[in-house]
Protein backbone atom coordinates (compact mmCIF):
# COMPACT_ATOMS: atom_id res chain seq x y z
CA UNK A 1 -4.42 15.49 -17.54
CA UNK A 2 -5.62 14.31 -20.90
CA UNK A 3 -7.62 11.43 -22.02
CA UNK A 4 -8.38 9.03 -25.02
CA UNK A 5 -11.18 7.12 -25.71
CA UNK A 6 -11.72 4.58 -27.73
CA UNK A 7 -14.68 2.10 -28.99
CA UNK A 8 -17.54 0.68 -26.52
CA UNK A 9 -16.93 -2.20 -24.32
CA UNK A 10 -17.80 -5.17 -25.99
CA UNK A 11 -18.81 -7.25 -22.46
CA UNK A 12 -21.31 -6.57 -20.26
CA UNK A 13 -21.99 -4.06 -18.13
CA UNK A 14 -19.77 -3.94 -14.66
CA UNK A 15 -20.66 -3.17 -11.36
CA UNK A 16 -19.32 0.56 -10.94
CA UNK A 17 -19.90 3.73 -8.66
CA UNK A 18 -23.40 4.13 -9.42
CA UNK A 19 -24.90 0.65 -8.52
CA UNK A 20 -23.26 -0.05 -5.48
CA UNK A 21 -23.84 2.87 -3.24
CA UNK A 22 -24.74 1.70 -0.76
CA UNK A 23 -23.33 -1.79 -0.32
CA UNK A 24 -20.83 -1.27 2.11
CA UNK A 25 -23.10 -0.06 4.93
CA UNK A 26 -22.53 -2.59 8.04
CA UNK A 27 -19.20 -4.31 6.55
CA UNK A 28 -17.97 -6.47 9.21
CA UNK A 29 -13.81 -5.99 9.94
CA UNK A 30 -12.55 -9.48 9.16
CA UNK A 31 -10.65 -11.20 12.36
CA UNK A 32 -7.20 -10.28 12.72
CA UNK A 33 -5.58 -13.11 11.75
CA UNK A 34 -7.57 -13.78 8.33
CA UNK A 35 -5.81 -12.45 5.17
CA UNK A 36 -7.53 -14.64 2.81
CA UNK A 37 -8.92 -12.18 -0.13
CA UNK A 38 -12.77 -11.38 0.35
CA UNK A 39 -15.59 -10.28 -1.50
CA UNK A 40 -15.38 -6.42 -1.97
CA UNK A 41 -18.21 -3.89 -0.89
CA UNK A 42 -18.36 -0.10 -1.55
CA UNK A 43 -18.91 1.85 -4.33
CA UNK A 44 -16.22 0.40 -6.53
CA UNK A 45 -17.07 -3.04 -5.81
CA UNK A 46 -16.95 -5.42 -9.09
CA UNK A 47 -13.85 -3.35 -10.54
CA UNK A 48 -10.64 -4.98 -10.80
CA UNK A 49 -7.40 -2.79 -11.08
CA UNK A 50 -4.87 -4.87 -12.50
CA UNK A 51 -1.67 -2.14 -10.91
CA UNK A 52 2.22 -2.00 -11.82
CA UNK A 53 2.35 1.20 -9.63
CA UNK A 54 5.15 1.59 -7.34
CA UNK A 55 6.18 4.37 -5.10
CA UNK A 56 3.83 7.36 -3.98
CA UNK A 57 2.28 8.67 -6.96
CA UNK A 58 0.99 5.61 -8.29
CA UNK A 59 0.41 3.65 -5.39
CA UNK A 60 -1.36 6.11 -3.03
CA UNK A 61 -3.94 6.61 -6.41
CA UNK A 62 -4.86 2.83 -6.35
CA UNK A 63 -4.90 2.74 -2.56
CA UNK A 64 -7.82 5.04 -2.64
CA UNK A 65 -9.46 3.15 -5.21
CA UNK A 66 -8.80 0.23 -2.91
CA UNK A 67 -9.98 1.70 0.04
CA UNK A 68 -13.68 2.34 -1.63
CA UNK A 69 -14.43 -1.37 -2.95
CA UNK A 70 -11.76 -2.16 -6.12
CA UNK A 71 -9.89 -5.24 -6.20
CA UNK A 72 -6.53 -3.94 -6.71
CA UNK A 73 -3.80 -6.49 -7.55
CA UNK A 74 -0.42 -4.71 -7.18
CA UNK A 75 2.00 -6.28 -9.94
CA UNK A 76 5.65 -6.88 -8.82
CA UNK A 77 9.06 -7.99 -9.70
CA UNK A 78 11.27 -10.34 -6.95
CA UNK A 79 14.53 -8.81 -8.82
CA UNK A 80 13.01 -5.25 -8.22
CA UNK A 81 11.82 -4.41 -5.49
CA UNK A 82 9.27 -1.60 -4.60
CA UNK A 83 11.75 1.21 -2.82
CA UNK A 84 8.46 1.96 -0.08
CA UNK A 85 9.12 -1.68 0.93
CA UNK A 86 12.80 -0.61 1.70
CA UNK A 87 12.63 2.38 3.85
CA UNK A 88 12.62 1.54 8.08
CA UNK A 89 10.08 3.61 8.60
CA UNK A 90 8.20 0.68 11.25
CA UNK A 91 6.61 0.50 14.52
CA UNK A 92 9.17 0.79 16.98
CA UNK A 93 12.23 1.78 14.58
CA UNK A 94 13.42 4.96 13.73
CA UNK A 95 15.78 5.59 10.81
CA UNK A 96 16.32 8.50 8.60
CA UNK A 97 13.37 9.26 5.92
CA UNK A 98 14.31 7.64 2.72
CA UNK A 99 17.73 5.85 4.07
CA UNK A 100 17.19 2.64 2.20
CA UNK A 101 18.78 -0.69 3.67
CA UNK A 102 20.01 -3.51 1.30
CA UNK A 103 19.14 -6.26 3.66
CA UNK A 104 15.54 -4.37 4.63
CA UNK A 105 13.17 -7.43 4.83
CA UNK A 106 10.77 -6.19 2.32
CA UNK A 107 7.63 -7.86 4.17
CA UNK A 108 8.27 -5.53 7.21
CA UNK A 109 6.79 -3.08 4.62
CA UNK A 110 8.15 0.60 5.23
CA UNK A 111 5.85 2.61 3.33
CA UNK A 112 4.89 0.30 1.03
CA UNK A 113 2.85 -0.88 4.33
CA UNK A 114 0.86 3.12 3.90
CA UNK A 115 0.99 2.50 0.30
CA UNK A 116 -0.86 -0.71 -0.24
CA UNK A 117 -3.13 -1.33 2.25
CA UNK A 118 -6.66 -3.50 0.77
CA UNK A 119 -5.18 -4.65 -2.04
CA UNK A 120 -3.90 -8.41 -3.71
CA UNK A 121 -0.11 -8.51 -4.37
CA UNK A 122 1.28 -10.99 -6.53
CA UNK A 123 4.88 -11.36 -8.53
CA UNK A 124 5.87 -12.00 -11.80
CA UNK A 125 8.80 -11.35 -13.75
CA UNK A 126 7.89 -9.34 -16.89
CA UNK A 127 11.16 -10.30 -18.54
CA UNK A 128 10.08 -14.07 -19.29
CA UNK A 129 7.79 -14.70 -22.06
CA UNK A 130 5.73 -16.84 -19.12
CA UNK A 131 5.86 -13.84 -17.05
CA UNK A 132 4.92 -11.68 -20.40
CA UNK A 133 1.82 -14.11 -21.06
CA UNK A 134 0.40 -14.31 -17.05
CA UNK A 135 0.09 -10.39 -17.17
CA UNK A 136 -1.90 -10.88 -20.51
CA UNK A 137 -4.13 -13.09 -19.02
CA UNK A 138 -4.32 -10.70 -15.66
CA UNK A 139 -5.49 -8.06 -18.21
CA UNK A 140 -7.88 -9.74 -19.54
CA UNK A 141 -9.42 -10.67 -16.80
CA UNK A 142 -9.03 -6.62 -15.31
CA UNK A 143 -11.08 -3.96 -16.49
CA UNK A 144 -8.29 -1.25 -14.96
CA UNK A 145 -4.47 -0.98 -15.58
CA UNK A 146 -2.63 1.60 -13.64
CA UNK A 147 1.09 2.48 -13.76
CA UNK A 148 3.35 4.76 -13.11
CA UNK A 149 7.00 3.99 -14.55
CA UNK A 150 9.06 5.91 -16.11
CA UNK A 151 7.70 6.70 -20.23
CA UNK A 152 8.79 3.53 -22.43
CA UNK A 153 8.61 0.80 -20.08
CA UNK A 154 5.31 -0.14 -20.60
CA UNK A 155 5.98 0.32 -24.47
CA UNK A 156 9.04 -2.39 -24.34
CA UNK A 157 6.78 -5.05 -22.88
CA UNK A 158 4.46 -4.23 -25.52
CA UNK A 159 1.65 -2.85 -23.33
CA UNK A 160 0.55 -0.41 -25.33
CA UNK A 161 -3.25 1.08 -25.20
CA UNK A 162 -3.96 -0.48 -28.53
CA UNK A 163 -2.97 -4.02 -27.00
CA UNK A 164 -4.51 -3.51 -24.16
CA UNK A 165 -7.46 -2.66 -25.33
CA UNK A 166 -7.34 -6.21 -27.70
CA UNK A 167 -6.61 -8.24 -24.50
CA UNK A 168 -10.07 -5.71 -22.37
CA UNK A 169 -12.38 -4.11 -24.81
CA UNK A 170 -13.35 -0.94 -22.93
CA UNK A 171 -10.53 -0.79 -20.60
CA UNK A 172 -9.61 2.28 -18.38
CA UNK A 173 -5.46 2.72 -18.84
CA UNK A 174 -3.89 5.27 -16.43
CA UNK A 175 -0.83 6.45 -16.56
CA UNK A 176 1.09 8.37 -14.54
CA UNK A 177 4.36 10.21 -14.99
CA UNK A 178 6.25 13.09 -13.96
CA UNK A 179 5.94 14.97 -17.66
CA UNK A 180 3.43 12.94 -19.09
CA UNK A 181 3.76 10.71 -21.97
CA UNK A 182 4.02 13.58 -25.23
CA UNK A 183 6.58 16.91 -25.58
CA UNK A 184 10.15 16.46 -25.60
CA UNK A 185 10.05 15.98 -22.01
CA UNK A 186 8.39 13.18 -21.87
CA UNK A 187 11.13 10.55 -21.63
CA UNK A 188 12.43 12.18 -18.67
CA UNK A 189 12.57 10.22 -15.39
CA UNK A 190 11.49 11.99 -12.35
CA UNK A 191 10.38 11.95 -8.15
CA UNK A 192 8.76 14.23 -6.05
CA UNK A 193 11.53 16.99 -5.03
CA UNK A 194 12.45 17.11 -9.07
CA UNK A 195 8.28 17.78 -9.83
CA UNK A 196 8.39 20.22 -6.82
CA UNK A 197 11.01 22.27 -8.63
CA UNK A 198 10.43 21.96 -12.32
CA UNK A 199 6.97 23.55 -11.97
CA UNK A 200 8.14 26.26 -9.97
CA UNK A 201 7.05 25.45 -6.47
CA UNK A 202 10.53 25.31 -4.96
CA UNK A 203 11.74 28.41 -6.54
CA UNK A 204 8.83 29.86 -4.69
CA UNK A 205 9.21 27.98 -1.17
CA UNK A 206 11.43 28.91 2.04
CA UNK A 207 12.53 32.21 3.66
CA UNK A 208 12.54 35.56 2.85
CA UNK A 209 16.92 36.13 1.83
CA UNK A 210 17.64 32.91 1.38
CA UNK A 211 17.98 30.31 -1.24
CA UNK A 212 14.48 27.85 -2.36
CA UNK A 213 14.40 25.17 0.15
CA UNK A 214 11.88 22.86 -1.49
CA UNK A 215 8.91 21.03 0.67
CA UNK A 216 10.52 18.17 3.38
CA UNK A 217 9.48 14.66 1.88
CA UNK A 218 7.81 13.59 -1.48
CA UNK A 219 5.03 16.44 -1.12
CA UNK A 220 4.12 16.36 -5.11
CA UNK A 221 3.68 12.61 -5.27
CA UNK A 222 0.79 12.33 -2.64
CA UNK A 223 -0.97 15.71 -4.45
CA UNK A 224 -0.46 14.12 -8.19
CA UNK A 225 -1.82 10.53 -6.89
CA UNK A 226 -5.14 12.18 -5.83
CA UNK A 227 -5.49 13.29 -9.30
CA UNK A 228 -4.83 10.63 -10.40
CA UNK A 229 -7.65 8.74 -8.51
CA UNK A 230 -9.95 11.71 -9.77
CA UNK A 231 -9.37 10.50 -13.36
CA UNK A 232 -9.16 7.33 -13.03
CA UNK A 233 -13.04 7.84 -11.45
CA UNK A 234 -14.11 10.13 -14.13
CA UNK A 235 -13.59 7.82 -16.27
CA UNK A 236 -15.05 4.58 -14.53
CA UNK A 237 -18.03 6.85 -14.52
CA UNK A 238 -17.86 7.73 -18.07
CA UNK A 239 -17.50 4.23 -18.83
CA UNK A 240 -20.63 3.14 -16.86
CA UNK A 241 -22.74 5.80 -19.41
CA UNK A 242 -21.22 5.00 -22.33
CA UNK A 243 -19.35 2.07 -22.06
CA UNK A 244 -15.89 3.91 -23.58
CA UNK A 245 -12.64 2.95 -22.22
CA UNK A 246 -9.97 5.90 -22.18
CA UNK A 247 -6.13 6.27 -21.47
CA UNK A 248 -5.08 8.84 -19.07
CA UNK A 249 -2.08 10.65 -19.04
CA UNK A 250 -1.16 12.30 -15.65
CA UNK A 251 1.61 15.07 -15.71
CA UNK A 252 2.83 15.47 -12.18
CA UNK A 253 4.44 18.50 -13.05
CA UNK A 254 1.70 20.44 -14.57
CA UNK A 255 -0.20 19.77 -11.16
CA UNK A 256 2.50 20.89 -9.42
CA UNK A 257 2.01 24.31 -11.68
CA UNK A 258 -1.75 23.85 -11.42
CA UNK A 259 -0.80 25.08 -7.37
CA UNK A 260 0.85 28.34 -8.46
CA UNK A 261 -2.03 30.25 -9.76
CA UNK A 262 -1.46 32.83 -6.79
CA UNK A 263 2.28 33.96 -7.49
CA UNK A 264 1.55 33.31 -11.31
CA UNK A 265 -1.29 35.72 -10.79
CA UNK A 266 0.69 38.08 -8.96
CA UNK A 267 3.87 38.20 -11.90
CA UNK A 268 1.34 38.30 -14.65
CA UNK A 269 -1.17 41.07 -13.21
CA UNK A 270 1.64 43.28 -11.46
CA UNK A 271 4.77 42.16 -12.87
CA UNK A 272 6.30 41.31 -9.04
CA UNK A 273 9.75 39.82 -9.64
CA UNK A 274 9.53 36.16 -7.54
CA UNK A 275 12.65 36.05 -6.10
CA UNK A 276 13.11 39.07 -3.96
CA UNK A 277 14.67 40.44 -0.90
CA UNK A 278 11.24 39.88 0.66
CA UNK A 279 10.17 36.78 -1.08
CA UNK A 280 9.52 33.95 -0.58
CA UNK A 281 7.79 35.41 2.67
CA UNK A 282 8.09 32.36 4.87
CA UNK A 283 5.75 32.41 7.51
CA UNK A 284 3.92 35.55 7.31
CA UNK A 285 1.27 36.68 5.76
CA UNK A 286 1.55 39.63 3.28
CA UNK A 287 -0.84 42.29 2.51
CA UNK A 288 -2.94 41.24 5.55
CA UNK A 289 -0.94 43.48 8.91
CA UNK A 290 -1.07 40.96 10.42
CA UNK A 291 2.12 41.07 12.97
CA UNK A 292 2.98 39.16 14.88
CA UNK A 293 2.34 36.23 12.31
CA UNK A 294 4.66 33.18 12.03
CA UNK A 295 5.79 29.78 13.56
CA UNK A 296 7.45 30.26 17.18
CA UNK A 297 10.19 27.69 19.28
CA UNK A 298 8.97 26.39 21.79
CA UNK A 299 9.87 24.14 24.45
CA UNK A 300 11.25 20.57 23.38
CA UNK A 301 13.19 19.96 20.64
CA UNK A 302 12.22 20.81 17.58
CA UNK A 303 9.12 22.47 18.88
CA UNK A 304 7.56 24.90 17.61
CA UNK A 305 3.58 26.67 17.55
CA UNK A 306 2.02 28.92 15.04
CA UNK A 307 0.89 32.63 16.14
CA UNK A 308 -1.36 35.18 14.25
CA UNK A 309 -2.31 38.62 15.24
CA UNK A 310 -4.54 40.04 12.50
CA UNK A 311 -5.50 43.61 14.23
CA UNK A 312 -5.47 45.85 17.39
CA UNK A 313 -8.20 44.06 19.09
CA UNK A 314 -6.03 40.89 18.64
CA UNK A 315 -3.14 42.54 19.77
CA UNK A 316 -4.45 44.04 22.85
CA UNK A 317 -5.58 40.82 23.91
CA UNK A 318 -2.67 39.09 22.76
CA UNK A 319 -0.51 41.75 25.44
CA UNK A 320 -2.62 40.66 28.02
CA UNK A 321 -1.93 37.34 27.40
CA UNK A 322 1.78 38.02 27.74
CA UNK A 323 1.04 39.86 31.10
CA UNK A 324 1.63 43.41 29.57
CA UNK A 325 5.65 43.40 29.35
CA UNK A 326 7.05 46.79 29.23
CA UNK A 327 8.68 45.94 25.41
CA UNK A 328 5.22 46.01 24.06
CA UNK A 329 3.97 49.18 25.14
CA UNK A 330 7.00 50.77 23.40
CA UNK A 331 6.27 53.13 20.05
CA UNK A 332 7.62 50.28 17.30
CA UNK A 333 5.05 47.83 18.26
CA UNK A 334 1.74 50.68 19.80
CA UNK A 335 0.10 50.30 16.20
CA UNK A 336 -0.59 47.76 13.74
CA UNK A 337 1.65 49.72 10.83
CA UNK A 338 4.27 49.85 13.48
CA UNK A 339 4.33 46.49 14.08
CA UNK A 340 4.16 45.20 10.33
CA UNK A 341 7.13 47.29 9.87
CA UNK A 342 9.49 45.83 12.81
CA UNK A 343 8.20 42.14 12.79
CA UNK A 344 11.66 41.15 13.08
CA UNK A 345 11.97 42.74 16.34
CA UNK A 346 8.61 41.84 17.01
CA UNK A 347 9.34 38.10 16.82
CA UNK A 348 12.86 38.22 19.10
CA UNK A 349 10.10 39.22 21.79
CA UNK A 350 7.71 36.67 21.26
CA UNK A 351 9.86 33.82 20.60
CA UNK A 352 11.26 34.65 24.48
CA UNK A 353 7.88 34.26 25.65
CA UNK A 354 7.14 30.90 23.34
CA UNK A 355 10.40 29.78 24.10
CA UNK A 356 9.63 28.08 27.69
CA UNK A 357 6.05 26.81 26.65
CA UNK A 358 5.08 24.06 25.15
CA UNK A 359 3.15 24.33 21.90
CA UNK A 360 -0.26 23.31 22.94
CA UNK A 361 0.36 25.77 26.24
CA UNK A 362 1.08 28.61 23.66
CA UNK A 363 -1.95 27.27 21.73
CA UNK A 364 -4.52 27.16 24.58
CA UNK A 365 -3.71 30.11 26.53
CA UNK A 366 -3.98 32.01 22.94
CA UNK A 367 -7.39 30.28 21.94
CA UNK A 368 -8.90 30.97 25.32
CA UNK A 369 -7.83 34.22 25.21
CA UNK A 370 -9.72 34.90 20.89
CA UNK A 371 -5.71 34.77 19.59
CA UNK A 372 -5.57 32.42 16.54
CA UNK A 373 -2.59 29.96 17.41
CA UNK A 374 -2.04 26.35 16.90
CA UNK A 375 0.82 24.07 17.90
CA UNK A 376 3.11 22.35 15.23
CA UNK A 377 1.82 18.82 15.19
CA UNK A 378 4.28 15.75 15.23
CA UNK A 379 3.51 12.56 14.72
CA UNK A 380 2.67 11.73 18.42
CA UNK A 381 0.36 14.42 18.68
CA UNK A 382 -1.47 13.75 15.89
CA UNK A 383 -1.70 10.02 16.87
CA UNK A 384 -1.93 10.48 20.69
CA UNK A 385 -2.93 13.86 21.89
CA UNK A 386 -5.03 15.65 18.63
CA UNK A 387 -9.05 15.16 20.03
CA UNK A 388 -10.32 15.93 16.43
CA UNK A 389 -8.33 13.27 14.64
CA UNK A 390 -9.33 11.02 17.33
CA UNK A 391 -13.32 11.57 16.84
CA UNK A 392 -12.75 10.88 13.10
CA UNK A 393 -10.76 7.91 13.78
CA UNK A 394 -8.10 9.45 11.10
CA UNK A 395 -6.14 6.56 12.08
CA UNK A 396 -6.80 2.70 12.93
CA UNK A 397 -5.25 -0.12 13.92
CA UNK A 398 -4.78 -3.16 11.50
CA UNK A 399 -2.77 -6.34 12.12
CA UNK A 400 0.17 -7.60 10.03
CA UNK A 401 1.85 -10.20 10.26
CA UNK A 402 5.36 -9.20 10.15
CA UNK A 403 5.74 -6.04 12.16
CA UNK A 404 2.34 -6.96 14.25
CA UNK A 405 -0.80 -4.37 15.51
CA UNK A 406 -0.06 -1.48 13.69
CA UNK A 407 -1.70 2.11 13.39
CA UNK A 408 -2.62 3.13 9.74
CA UNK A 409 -3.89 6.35 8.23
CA UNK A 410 -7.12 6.62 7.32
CA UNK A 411 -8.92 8.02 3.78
CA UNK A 412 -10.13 11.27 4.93
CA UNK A 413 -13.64 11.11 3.48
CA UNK A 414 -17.00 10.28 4.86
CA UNK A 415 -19.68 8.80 3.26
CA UNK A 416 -23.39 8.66 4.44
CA UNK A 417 -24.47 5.51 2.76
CA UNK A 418 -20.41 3.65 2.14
CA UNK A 419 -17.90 2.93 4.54
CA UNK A 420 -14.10 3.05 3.85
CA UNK A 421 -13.48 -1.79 4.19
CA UNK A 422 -10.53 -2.40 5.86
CA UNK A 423 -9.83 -5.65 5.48
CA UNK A 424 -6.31 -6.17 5.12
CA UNK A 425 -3.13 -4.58 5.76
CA UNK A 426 -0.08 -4.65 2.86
CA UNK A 427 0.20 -7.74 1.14
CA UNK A 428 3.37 -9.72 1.75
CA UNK A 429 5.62 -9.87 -1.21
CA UNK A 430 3.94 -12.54 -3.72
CA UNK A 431 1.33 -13.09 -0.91
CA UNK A 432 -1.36 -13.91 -3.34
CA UNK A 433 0.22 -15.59 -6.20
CA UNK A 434 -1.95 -18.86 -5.62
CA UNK A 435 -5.08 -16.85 -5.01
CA UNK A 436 -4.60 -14.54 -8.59
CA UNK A 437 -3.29 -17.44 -10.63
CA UNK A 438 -5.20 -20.22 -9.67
CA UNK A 439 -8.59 -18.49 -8.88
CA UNK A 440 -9.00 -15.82 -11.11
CA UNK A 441 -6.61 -16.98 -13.79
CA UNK A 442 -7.62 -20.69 -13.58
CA UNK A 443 -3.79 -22.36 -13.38
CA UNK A 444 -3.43 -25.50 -11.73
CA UNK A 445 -1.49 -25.98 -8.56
CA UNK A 446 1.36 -27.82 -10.28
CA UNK A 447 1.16 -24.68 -12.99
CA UNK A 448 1.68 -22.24 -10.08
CA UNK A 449 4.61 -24.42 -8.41
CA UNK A 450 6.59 -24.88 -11.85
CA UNK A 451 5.82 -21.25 -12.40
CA UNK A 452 7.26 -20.06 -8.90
CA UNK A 453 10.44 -22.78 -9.77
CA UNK A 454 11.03 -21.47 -12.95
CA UNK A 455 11.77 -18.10 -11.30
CA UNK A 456 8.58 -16.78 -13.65
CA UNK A 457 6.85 -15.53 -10.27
């Protein structure tokens, strides 16, 4: 992550993290069937994000920003549309992750629903000099500017740091890209799974003996966007001191090396080859005894619950658990050596006992018993059955008026003196064009309607 700064703000002083502490204590939820755009509260209140993100690792940054108080106005294109609006992932429908559909109804949402929760959308097309001068004005009027496409785009439409830090003295540009925007790399287009295995974390993920299998889903987008929401806030604070602006650059891949220092650690300090007949190690833990350690079937399909025995007390209890089967008493498994060395053995005879169980069984029985254990959580579980997630109210129900009441995960931070202001799910595609362009950017109503004619929005 790097950053350049450049001369103070010439305007006044905005509202930022330090004044507004406290303003969101007591924030009323709006009804459900008002999606008019309100006054923010929290600590971000007064800060307006003008945002071309799209997919994760842009998107899920400004959402947090969002969540906490920013008036984030996501920028789109009607001849492009955001891929999280395309995948069926909706209440009630289940499809393939990431099997787009060409006739998706992009106001159903998908992702994009996740995504872009408490924030404006509006459209534009960036291609037409109208289109070209609206986003000027947007900027302008934004002390923010977020995006995440691939390095150059920005460049062609001439929105450059320089320009727009002509159109907002003091403005906070962050970018975001796979290999950041310097090195010969930097042109290079890129998603999660590519970030995942340029900088090393696939090479280093799956089973012992077999080939990298890479993380399931867009793992590296999610981590990089909560970096980039750290710098974006460093520098909002920054700003507040000193009135600077700055441009961020956001390499995706050097986080994703920034979560090796373990196996780095390990090659460097005692030159361990990484790709062994023993490495990756999969599910157990190395170096610790621990045995039996790893993820068990269980009953269902696709089920599956976490065990770990980390010494003889463990084990003996563990055994008793079991009901003291005669495989357990034999000489491969009587010490905790014994057992490290035969854990495949080992874990035939466990998964027979998991096998018939279901995972929070396995889980309960274990924790009652001092065993560490924990069932593999789906999606119903942690929605429906998980008590902790419940008490935290890790996820909430919002209205929207395509796919209806809807669950919604939650920002898993709690604040004393702020409160996370849901007040509206995903914006509709172009939901807020009248609201953007005839409130904040002062166009007429006839402007708007010739504008959404000409094809400009």
């Amino acid at each position: 992550m790097s950053a350049r700064t450049d001369k103070p703000a010439s305007r006044g002083a905005e509202t930022g993290i330090e004044e507004t502490v406290s303003s969101a204590v007591g924030a009323e939820p709006l009804p459900d069937d008002d999606r008019r755009p309100v006054p923010r509260v929290g600590p971000l209140a007064g800060i307006r994000v003008a945002d071309f993100c799209w997919m994760g690792v842009g998107s899920v940054a400004t959402r947090l920003l969002g969540d906490f108080g920013a008036e984030v106005i996501k920028i789109e294109n009607r001849r492009r549309i955001d891929r999280p609006r395309l995948l069926p992932i909706y209440k009630g429908e289940a499809r393939n992750y990431g099997e787009e559909l060409a006739d998706a109804d992009p106001n159903r949402g998908g992702l994009h629903n996740n995504y872009s929760r408490n924030k404006l959308g509006i459209t534009v097309d960036m291609k037409t000099k109208r289109g070209s001068e609206l986003v000027d004005r947007l900027i302008a009027a934004s002390s923010v500017v977020t995006e995440n496409f691939a390095p150059g785009v920005m460049e062609r439409w001439g929105l450059t740091y320089e320009r727009l830090e002509e159109l907002s003295p003091g403005v906070i540009y962050g970018r975001m890209s796979g290999f950041g925007h310097s090195g010969p790399h930097a042109h290079f287009k890129s998603y999660g799974p590519i970030v995942q295995a340029v900088s090393g974390l696939s090479f280093i993920s799956g089973l012992p003996g077999r080939e990298p299998s890479g993380w399931g889903l867009s793992y590296m987008d999610n981590q990089a966007a909560y970096y980039n929401s750290a710098a974006l806030l460093m520098a909002i604070l920054r700003r507040n001191k000193t009135g600077l602006g700055a441009e961020i650059d956001v390499s995706a891949v050097e986080v994703g090396i920034s979560m090796l220092g373990p196996d780095l650690l390990d090659v460097s300090v005692n030159k361990a080859v990484t790709r062994r007949a023993d490495f990756p190690y999969g599910n157990r833990l190395p170096g610790s005894g621990a045995a039996p350690h790893g993820v068990y079937p269980a009953a269902g399909e696709d089920r599956w619950v976490a065990i770990a025995v980390l010494g003889q007390d463990d084990w003996e209890r563990f055994v008793r658990v079991l009901g003291e089967p005669e495989w357990a008493m034999a000489e491969e498994f009587r010490t905790q050596a014994a057992r490290q060395a035969n854990q495949d053995a080992l874990d035939v005879h466990v998964s027979a006992w998991t096998r018939d169980k279901t995972p929070h069984e396995v889980m309960e029985v274990l924790q009652a018993a001092g065993v560490a254990a924990g069932a593999a959580q789906n999606a119903q579980d942690l929605n429906e059955v998980d008590p902790q997630l419940a008490e935290r109210g890790t996820f909430f129900e919002m209205d929207h008026p395509v796919i209806g009441q809807a669950r919604f995960e939650g920002t898993p931070i709690k604040f004393s003196r702020s409160v996370q202001q849901n007040w509206r799910s995903a914006p509709l595609l172009g939901e807020d064009n009248d609201h953007v362009y005839r409130h904040i950017l002062g166009l007429s109503e006839d402007e708007v309607a010739d504008l959404a004619d000409e094809g400009v929005i």
